[in-house]
N, C-alpha and C. Protein backbone atom coordinates (compact mmCIF):
# COMPACT_ATOMS: atom_id res chain seq x y z
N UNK A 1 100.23 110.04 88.62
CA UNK A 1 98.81 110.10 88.46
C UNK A 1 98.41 109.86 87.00
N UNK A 2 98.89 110.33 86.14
CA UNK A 2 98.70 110.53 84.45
C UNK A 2 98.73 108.91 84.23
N UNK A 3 100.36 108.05 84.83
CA UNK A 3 100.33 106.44 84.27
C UNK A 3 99.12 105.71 84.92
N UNK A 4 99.08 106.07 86.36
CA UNK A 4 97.76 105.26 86.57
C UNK A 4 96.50 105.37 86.02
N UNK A 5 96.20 106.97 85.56
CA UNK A 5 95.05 107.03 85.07
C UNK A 5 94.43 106.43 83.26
N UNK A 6 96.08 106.57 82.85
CA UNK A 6 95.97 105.98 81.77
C UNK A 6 95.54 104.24 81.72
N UNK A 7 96.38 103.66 82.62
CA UNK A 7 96.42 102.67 82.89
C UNK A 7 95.09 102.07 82.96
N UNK A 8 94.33 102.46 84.21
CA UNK A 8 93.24 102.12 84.64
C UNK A 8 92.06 102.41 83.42
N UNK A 9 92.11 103.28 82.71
CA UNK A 9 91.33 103.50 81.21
C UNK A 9 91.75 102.51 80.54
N UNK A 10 92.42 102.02 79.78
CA UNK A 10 92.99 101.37 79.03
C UNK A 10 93.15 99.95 79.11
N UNK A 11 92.93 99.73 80.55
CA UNK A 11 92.44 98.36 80.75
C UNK A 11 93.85 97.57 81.19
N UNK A 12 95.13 98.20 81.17
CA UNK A 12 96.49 97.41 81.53
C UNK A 12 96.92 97.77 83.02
N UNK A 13 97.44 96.15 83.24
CA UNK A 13 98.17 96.02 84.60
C UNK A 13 99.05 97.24 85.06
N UNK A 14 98.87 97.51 85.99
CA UNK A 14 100.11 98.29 86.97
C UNK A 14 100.52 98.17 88.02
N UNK A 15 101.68 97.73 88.27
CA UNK A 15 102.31 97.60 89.39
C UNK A 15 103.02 98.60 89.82
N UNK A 16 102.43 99.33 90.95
CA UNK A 16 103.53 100.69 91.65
C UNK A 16 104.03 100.36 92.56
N UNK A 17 105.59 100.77 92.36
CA UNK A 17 106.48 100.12 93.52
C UNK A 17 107.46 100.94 93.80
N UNK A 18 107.60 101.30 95.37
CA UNK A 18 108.49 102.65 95.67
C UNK A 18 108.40 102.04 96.97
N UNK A 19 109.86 103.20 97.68
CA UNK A 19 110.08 103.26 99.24
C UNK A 19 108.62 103.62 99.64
N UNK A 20 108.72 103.18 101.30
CA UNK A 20 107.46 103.66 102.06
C UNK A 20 106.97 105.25 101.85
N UNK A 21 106.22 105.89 102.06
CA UNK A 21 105.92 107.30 102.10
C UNK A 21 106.25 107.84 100.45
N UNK A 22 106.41 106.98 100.02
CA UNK A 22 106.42 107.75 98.35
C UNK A 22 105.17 108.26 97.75
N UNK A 23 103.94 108.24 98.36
CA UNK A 23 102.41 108.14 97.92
C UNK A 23 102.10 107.20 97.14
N UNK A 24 102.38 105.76 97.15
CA UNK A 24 101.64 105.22 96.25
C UNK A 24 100.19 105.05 96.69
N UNK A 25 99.94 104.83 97.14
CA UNK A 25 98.61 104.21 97.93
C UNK A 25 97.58 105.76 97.98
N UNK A 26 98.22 106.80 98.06
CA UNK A 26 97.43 108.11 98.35
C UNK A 26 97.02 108.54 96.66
N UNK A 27 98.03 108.39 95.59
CA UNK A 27 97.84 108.27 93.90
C UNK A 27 96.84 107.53 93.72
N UNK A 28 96.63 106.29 94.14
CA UNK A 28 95.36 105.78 93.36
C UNK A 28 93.99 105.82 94.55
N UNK A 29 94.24 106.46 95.84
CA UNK A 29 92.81 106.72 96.48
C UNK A 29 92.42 108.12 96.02
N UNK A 30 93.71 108.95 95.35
CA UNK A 30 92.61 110.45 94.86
C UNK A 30 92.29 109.64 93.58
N UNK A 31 92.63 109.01 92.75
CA UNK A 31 92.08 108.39 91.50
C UNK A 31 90.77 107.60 91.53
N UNK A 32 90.60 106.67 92.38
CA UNK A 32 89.74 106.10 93.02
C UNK A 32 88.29 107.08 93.47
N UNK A 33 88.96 107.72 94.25
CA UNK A 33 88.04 108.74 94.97
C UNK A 33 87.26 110.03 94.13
N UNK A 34 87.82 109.96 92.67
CA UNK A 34 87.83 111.33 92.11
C UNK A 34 87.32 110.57 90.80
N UNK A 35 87.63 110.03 90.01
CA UNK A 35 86.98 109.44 88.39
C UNK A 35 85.16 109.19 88.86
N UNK A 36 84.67 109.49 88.07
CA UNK A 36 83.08 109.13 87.90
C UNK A 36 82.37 109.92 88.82
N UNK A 37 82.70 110.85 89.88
CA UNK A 37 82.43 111.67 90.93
C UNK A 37 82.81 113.06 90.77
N UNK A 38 83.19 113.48 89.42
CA UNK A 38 84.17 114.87 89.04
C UNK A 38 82.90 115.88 88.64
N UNK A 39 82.89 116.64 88.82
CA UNK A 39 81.60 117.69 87.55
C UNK A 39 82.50 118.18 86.52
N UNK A 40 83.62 117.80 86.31
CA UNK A 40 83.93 118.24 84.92
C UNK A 40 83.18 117.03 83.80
N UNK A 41 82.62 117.76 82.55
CA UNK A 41 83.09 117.20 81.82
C UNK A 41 82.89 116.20 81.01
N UNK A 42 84.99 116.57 81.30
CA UNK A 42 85.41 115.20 80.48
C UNK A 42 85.78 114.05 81.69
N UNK A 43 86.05 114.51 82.73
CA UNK A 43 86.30 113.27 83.77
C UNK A 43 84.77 112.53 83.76
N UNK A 44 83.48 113.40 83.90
CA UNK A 44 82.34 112.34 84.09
C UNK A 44 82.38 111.60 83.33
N UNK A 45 82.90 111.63 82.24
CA UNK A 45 82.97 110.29 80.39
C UNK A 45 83.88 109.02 81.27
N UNK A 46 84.12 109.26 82.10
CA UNK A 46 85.01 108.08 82.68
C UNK A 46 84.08 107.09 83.83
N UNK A 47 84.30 105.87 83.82
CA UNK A 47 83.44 105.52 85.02
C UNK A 47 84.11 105.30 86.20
N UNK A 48 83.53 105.18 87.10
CA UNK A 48 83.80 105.20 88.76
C UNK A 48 84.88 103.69 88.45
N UNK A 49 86.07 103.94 89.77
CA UNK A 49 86.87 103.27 89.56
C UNK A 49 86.97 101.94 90.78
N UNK A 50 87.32 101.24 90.86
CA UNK A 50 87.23 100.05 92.25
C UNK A 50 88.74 99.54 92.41
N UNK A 51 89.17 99.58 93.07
CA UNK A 51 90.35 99.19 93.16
C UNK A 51 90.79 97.91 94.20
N UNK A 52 91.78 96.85 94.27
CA UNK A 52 92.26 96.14 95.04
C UNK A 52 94.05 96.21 94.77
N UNK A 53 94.39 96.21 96.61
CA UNK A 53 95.53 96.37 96.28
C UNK A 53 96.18 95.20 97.57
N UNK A 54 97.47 94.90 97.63
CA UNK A 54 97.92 94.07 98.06
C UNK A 54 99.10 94.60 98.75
N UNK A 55 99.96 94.35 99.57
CA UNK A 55 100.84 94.80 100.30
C UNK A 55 102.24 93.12 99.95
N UNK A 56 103.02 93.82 98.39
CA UNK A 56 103.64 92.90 98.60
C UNK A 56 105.14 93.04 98.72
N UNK A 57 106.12 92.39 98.90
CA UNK A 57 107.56 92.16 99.15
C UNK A 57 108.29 91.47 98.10
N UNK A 58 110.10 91.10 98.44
CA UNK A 58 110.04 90.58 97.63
C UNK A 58 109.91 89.12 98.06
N UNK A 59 109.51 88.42 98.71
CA UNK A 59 108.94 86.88 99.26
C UNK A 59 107.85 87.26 98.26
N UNK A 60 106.80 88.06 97.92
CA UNK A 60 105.42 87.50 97.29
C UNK A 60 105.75 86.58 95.86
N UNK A 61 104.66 85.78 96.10
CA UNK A 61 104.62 85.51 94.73
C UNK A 61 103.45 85.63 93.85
N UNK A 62 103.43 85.02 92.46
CA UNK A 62 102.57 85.26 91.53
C UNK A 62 101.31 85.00 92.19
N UNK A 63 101.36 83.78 92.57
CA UNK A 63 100.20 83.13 92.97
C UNK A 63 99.30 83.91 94.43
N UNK A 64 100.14 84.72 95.13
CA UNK A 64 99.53 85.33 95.94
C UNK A 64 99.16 86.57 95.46
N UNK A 65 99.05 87.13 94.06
CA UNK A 65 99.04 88.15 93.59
C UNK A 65 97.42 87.78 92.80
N UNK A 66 97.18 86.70 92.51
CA UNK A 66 96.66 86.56 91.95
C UNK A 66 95.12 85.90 92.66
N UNK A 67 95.24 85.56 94.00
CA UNK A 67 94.26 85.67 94.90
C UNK A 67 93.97 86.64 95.44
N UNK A 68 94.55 87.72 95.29
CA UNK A 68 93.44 89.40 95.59
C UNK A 68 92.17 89.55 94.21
N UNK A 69 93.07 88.66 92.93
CA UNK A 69 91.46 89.24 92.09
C UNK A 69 90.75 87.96 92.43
C-alpha cells in the first residue's frame, strides 16, 4: 500500500505483479476508493485517484500496455 501510494503521488509508473489471490487488485481499489474521500487531514491534501488496469501475461506486450492509456 505505502509503494503504491507513493507511487501514485509522485507521478511514477507501477507495475504490480504477483500469484493470483496475492491482493493486487484489492491494494489499489482501497487506494482508489479511499484518497480524496478520507476526513483525515492529511489524506484530504491528496486528490481523488482514477485508475486503469490491464490483465497482463507473459505474451503481453508493450504495445498492448500502452492502449489501456
Amino acid at each position: 500500500m505505502y509503494t503504491c501510494f507513493v507511487c501514485v503521488n509522485t507521478r511514477l509508473p507501477l507495475l504490480i505483479i504477483g500469484s493470483p489471490g496475492s491482493s493486487k487488485s484489492l491494494s489499489l481499489r482501497l487506494l482508489t476508493k479511499n484518497l480524496g474521500k478520507s476526513e483525515d487531514p492529511y489524506i484530504k491534501e491528496f486528490k481523488a485517484l482514477r485508475s486503469f488496469a490491464i490483465q497482463g501475461s507473459e505474451n503481453t506486450m508493450s504495445r498492448d500496455i500502452k492502449e489501456v492509456f
